[in-house]
PDB file of N, CA and C in Angstrom:
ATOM      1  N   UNK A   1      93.801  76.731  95.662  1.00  0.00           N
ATOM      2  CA  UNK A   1      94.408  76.669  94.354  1.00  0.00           C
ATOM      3  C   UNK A   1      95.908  76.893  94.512  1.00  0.00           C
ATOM      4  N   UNK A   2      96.975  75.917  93.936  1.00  0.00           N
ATOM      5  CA  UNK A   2      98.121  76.020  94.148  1.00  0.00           C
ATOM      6  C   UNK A   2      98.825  76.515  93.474  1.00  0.00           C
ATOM      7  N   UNK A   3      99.491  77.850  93.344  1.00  0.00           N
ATOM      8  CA  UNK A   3     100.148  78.250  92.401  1.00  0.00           C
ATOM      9  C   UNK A   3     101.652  78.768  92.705  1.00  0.00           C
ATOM     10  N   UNK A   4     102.146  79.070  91.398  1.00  0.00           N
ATOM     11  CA  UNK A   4     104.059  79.259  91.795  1.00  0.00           C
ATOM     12  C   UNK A   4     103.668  80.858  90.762  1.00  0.00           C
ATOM     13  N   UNK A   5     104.644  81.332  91.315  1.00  0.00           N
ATOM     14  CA  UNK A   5     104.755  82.903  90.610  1.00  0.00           C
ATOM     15  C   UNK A   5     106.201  83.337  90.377  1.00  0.00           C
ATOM     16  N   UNK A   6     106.156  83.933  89.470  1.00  0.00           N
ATOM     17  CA  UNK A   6     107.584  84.617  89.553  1.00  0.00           C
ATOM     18  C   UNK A   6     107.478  85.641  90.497  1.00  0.00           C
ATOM     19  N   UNK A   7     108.528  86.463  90.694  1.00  0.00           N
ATOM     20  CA  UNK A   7     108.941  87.724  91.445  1.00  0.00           C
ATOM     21  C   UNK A   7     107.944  88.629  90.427  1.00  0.00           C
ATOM     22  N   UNK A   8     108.182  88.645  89.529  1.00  0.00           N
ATOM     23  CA  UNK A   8     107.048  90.050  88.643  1.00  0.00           C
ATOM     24  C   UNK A   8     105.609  89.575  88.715  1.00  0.00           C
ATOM     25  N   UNK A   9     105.204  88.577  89.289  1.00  0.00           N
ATOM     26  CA  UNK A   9     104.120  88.082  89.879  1.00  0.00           C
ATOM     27  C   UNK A   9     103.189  88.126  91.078  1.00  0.00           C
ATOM     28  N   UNK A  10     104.659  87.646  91.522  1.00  0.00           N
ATOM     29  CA  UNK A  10     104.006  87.972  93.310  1.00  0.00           C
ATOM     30  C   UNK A  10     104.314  89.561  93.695  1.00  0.00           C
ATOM     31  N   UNK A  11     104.909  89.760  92.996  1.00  0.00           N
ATOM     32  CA  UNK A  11     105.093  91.987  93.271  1.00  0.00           C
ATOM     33  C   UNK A  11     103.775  92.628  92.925  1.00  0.00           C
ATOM     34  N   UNK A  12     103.343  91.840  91.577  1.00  0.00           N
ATOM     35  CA  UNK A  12     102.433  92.730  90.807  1.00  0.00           C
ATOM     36  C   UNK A  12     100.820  92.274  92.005  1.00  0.00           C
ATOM     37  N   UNK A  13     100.802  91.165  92.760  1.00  0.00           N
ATOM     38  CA  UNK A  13     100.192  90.949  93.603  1.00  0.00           C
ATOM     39  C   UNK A  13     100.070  91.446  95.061  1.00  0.00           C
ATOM     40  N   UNK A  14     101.459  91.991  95.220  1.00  0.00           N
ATOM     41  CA  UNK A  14     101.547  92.135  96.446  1.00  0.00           C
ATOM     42  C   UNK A  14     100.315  93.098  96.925  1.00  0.00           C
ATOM     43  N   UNK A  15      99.936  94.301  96.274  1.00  0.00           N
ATOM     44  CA  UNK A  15      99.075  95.179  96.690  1.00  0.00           C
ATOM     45  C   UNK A  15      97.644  94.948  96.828  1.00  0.00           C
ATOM     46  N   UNK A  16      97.360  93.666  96.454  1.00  0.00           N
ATOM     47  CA  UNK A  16      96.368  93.473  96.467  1.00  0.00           C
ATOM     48  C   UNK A  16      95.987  92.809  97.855  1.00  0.00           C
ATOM     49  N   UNK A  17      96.875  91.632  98.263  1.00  0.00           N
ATOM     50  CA  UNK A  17      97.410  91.053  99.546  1.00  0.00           C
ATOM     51  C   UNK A  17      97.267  92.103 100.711  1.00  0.00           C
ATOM     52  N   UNK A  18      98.207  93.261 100.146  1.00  0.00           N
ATOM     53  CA  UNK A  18      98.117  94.094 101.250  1.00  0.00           C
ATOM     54  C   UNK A  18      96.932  94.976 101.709  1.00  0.00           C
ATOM     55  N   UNK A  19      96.264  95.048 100.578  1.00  0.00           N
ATOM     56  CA  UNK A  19      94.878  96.226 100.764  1.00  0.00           C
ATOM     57  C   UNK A  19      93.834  94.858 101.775  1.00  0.00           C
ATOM     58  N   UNK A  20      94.065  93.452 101.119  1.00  0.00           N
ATOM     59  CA  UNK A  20      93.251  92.556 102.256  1.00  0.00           C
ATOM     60  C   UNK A  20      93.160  92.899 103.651  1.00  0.00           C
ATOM     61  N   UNK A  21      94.505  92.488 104.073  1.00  0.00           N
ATOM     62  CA  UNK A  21      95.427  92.394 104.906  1.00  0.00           C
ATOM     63  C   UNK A  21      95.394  93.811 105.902  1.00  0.00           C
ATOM     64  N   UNK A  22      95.487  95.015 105.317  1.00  0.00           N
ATOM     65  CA  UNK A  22      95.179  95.796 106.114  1.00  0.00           C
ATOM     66  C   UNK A  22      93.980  96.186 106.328  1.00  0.00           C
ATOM     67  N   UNK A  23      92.939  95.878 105.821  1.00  0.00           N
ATOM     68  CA  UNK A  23      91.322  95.937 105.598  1.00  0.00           C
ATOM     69  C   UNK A  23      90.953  95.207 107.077  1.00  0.00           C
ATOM     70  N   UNK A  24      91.823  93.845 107.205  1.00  0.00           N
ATOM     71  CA  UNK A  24      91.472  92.828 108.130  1.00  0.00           C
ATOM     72  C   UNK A  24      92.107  93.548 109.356  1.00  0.00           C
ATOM     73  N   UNK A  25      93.328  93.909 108.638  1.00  0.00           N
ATOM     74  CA  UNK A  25      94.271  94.352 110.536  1.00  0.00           C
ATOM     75  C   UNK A  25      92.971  95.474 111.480  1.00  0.00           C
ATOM     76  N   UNK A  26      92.579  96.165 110.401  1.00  0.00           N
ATOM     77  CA  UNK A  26      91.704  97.574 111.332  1.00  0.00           C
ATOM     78  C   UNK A  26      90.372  96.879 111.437  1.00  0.00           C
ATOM     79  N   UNK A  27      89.740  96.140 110.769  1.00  0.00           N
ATOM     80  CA  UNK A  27      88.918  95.555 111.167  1.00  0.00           C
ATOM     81  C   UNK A  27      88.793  94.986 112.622  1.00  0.00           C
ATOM     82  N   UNK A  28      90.054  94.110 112.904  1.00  0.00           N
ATOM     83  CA  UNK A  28      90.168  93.235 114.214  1.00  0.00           C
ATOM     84  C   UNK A  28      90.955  94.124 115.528  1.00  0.00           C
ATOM     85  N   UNK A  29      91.164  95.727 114.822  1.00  0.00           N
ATOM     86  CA  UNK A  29      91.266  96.582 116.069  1.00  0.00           C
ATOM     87  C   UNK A  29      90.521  97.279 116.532  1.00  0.00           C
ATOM     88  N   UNK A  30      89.328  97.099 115.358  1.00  0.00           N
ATOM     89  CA  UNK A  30      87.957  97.973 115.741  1.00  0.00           C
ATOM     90  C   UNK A  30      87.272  97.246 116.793  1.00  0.00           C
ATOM     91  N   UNK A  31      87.160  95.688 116.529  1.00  0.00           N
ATOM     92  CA  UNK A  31      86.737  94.546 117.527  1.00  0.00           C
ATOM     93  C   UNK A  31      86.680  95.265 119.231  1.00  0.00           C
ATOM     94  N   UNK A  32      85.265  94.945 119.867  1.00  0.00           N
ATOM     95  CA  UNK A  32      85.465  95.306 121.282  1.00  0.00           C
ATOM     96  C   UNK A  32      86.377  94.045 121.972  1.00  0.00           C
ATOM     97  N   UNK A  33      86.994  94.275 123.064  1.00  0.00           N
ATOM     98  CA  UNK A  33      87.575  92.899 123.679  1.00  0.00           C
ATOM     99  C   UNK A  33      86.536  92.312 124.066  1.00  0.00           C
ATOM    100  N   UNK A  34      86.940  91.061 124.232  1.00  0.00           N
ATOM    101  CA  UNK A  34      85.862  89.773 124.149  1.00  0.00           C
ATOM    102  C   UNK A  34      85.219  89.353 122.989  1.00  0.00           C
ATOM    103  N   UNK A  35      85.177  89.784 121.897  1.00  0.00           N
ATOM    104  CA  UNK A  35      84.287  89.647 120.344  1.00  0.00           C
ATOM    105  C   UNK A  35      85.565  88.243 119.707  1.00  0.00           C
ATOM    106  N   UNK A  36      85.874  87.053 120.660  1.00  0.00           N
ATOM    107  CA  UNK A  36      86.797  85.977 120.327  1.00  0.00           C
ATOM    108  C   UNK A  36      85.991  85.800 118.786  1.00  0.00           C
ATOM    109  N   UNK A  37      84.700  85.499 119.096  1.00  0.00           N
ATOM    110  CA  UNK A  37      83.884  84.900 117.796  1.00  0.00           C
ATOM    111  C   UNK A  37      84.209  86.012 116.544  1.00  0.00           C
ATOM    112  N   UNK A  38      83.876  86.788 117.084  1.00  0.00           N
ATOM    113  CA  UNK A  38      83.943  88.002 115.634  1.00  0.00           C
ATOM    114  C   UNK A  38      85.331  88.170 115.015  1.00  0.00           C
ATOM    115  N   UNK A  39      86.522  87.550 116.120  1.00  0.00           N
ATOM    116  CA  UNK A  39      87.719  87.674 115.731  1.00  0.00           C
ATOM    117  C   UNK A  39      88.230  86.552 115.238  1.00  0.00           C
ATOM    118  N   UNK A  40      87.494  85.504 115.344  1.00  0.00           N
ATOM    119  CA  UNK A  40      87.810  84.022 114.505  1.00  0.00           C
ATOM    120  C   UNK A  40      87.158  83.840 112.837  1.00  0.00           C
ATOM    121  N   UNK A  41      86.006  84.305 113.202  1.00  0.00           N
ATOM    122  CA  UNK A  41      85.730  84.822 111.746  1.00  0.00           C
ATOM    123  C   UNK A  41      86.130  85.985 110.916  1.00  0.00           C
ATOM    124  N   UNK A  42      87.079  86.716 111.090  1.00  0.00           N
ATOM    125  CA  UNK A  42      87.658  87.781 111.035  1.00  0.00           C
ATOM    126  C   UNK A  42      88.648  86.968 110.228  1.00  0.00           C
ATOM    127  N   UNK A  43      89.386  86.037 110.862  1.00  0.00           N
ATOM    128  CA  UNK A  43      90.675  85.786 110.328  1.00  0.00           C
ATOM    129  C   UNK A  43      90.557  84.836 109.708  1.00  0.00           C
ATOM    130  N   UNK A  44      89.512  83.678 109.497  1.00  0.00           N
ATOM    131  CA  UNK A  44      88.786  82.569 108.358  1.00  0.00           C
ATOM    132  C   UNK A  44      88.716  83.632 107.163  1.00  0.00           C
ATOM    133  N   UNK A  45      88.275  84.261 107.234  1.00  0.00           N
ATOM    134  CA  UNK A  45      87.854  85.414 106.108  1.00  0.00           C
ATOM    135  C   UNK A  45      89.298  85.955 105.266  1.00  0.00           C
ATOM    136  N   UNK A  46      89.863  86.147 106.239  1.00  0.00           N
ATOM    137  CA  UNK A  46      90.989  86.545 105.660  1.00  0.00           C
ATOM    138  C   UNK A  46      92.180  85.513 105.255  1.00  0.00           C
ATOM    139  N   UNK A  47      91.951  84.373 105.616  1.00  0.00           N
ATOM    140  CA  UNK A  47      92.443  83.183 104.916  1.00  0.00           C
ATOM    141  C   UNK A  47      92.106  83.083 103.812  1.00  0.00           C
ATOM    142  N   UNK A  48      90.869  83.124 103.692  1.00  0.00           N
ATOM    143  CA  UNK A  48      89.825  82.815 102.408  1.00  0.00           C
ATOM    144  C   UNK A  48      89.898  83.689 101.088  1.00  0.00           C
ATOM    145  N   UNK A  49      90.122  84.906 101.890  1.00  0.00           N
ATOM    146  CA  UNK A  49      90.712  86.097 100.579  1.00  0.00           C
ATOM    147  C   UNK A  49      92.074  85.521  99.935  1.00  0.00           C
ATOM    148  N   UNK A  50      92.930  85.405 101.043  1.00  0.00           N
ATOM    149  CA  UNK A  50      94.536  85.361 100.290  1.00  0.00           C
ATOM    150  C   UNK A  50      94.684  84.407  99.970  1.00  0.00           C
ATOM    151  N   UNK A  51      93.915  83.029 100.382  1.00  0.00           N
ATOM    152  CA  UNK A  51      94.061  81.599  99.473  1.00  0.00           C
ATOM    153  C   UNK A  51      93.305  81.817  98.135  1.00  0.00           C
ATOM    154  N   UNK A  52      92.461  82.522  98.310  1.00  0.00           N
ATOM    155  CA  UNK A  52      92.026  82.481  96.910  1.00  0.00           C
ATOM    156  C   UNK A  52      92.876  83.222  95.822  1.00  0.00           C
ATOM    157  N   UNK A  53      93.748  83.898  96.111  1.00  0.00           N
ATOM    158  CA  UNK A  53      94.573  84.416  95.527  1.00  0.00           C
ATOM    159  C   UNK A  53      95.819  83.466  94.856  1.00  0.00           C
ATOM    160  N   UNK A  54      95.760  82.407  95.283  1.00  0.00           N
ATOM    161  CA  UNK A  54      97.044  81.398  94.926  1.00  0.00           C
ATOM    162  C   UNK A  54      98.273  81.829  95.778  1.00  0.00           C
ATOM    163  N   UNK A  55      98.026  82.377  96.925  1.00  0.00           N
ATOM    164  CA  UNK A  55      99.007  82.786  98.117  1.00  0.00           C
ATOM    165  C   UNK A  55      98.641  82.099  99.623  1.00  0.00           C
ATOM    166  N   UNK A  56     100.032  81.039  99.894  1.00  0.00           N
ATOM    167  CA  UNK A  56      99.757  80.394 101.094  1.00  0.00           C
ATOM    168  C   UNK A  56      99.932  81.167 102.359  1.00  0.00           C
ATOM    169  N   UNK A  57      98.567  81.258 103.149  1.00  0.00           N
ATOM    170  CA  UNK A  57      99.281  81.629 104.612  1.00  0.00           C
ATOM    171  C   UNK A  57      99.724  81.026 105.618  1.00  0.00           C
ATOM    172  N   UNK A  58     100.798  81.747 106.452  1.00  0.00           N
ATOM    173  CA  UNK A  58     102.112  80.473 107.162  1.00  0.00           C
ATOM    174  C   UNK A  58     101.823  81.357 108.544  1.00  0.00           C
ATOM    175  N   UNK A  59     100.951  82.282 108.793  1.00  0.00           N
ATOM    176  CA  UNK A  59     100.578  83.231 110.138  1.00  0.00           C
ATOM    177  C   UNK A  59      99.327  84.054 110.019  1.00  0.00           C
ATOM    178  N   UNK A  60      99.874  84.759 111.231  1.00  0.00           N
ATOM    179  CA  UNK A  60      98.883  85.824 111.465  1.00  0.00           C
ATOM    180  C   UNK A  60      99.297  86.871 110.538  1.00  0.00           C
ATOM    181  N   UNK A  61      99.361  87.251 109.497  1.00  0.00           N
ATOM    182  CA  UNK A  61      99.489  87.959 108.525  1.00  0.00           C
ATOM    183  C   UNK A  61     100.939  87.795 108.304  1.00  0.00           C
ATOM    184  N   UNK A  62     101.113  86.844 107.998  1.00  0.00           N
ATOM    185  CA  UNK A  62     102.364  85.964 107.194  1.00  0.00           C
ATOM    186  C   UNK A  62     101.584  85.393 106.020  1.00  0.00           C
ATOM    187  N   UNK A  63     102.610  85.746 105.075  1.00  0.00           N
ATOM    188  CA  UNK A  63     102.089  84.893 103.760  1.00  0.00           C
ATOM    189  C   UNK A  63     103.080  84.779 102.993  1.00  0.00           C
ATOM    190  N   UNK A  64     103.251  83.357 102.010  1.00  0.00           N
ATOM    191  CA  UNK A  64     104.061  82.936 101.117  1.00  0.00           C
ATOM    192  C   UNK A  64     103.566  83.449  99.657  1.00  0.00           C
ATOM    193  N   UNK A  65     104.270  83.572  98.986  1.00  0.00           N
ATOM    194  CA  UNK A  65     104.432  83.096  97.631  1.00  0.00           C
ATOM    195  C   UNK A  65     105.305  82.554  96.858  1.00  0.00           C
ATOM    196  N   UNK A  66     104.745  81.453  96.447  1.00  0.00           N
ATOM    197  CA  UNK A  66     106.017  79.982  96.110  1.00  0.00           C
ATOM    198  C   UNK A  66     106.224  79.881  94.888  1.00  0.00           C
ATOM    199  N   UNK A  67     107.451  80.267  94.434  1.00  0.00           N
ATOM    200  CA  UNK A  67     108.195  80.013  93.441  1.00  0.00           C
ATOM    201  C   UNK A  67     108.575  79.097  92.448  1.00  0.00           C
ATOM    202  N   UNK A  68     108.271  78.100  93.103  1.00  0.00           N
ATOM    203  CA  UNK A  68     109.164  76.616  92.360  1.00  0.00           C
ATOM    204  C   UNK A  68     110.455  76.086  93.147  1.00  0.00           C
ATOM    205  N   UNK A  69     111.178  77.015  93.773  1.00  0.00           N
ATOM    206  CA  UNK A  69     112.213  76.501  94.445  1.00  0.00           C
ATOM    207  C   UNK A  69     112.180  77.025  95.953  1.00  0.00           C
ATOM    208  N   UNK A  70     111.129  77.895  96.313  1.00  0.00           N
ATOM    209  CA  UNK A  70     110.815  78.052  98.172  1.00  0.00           C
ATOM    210  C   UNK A  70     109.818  79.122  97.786  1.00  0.00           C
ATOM    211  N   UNK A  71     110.197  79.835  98.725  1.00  0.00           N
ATOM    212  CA  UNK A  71     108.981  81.125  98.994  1.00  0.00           C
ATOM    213  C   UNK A  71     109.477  82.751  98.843  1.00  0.00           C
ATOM    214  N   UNK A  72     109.067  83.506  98.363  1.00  0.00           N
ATOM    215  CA  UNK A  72     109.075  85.063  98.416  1.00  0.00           C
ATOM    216  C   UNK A  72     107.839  84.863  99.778  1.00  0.00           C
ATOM    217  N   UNK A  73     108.408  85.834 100.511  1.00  0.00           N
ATOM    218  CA  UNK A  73     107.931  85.990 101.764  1.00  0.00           C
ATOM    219  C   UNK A  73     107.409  87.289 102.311  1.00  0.00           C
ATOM    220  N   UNK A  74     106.243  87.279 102.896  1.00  0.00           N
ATOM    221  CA  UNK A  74     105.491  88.893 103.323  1.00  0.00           C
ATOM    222  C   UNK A  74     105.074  88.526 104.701  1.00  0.00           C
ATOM    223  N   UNK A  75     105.191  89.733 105.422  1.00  0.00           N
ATOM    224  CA  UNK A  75     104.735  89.758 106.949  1.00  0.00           C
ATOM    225  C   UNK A  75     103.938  91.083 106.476  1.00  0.00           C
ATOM    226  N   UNK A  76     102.728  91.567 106.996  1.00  0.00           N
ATOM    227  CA  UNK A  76     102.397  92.800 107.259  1.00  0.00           C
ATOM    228  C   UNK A  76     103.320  93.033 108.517  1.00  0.00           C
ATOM    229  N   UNK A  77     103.789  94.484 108.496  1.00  0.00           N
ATOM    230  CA  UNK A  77     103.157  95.603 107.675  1.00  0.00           C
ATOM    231  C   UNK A  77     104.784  96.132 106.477  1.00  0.00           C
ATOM    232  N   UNK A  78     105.114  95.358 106.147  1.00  0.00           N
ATOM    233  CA  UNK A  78     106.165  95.173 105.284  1.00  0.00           C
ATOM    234  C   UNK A  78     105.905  95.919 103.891  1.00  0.00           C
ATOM    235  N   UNK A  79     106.592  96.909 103.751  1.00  0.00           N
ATOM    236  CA  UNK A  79     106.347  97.808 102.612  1.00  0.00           C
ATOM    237  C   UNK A  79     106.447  97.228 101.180  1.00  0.00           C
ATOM    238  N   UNK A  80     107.131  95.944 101.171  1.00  0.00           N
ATOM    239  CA  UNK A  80     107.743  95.218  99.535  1.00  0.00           C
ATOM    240  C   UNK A  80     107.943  94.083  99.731  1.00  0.00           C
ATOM    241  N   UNK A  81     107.780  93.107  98.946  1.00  0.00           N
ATOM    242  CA  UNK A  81     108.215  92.085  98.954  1.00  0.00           C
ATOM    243  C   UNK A  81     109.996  91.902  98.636  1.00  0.00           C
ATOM    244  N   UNK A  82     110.217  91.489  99.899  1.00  0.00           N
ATOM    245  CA  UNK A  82     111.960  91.430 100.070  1.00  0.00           C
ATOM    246  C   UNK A  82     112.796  90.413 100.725  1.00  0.00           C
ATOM    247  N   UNK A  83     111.578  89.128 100.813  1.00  0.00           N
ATOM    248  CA  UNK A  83     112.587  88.088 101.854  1.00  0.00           C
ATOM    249  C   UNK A  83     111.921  86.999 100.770  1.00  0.00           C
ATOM    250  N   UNK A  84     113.384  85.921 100.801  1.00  0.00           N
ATOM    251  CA  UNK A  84     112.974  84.419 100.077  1.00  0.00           C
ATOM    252  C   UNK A  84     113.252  83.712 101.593  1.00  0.00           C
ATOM    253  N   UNK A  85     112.565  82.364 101.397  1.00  0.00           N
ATOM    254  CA  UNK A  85     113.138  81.051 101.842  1.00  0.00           C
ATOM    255  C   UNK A  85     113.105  79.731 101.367  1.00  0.00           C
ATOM    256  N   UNK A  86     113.327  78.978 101.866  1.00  0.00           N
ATOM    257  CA  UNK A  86     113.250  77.601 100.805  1.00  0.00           C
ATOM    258  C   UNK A  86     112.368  76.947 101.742  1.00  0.00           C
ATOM    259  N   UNK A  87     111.859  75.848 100.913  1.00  0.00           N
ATOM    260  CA  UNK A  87     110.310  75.216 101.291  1.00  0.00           C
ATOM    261  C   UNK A  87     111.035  74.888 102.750  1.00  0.00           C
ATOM    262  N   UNK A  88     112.485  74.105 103.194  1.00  0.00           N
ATOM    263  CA  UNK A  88     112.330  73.817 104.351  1.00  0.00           C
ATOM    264  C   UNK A  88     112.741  74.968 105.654  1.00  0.00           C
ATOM    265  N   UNK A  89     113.681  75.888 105.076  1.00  0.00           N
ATOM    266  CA  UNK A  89     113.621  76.705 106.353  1.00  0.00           C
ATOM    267  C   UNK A  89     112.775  77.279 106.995  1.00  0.00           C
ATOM    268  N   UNK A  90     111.473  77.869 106.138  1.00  0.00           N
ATOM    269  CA  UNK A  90     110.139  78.465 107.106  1.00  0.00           C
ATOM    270  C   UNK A  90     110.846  79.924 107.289  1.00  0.00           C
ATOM    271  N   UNK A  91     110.434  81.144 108.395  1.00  0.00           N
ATOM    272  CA  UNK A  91     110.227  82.020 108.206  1.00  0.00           C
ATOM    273  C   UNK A  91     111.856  82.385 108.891  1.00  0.00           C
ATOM    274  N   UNK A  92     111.709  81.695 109.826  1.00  0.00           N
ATOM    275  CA  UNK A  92     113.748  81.676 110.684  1.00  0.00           C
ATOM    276  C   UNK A  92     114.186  81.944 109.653  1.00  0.00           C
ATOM    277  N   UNK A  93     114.312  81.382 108.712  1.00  0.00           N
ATOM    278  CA  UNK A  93     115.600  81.050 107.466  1.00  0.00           C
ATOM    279  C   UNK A  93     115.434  81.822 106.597  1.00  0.00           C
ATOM    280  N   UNK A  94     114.175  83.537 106.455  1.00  0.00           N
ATOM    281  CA  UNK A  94     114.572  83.738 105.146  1.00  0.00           C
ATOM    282  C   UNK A  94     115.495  84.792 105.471  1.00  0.00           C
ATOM    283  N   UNK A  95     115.969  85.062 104.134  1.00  0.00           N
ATOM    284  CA  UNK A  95     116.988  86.133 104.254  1.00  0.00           C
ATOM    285  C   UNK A  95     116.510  87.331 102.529  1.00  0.00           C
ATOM    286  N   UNK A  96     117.285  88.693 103.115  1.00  0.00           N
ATOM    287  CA  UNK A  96     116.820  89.925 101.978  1.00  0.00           C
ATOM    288  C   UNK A  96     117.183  89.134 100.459  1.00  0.00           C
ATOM    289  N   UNK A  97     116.301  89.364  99.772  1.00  0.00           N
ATOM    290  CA  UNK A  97     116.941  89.199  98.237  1.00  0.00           C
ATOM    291  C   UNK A  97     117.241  90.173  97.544  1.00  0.00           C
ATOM    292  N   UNK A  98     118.262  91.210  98.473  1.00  0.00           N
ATOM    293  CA  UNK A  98     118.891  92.500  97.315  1.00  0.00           C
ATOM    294  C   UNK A  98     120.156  91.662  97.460  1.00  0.00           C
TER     295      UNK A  98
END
């Protein structure tokens, strides 16, 4: 589902993203080594959460939220949402929005 958010949008979301997101991170450190399978479905899953959210993921716990004119941008383990970029720079190009 494709959606654009404002900033009082994707903020008021962010915590929800993040409770995923870190649910998944300790999940896939609990993983014994070698559990590739348990760790591929690990991270389908966690695609599946944050797309359903109307939030694109661009990584391994990288995620967009698109504006209309680029992206408000989240990496775990990032305390706030605080970086834009525009649809073409990608993650190189964003910069703080204070």
């Amino acid at each position: 589902m494709k959606k654009t958010f404002t900033y009082e949008e994707a903020s008021a979301l962010l915590p929800e993203v993040q409770r995923i997101t870190e649910s998944a991170v300790a999940e896939g450190r609990a993983l014994p080594s070698g559990a590739a399978e348990e760790g591929r479905a690990l991270l389908a899953q966690w695609v599946a959460d944050i797309e359903s959210l109307g939030v694109e993921v661009k990584g391994l716990w990288l995620v967009d939220f698109d504006c209309g004119v680029g992206y408000y941008c989240w990496q775990y383990p990032e305390a706030s949402l605080q970086f834009f970029h525009g649809y073409e720079e990608g993650f190189g190009g964003r910069v703080p929005m204070v």
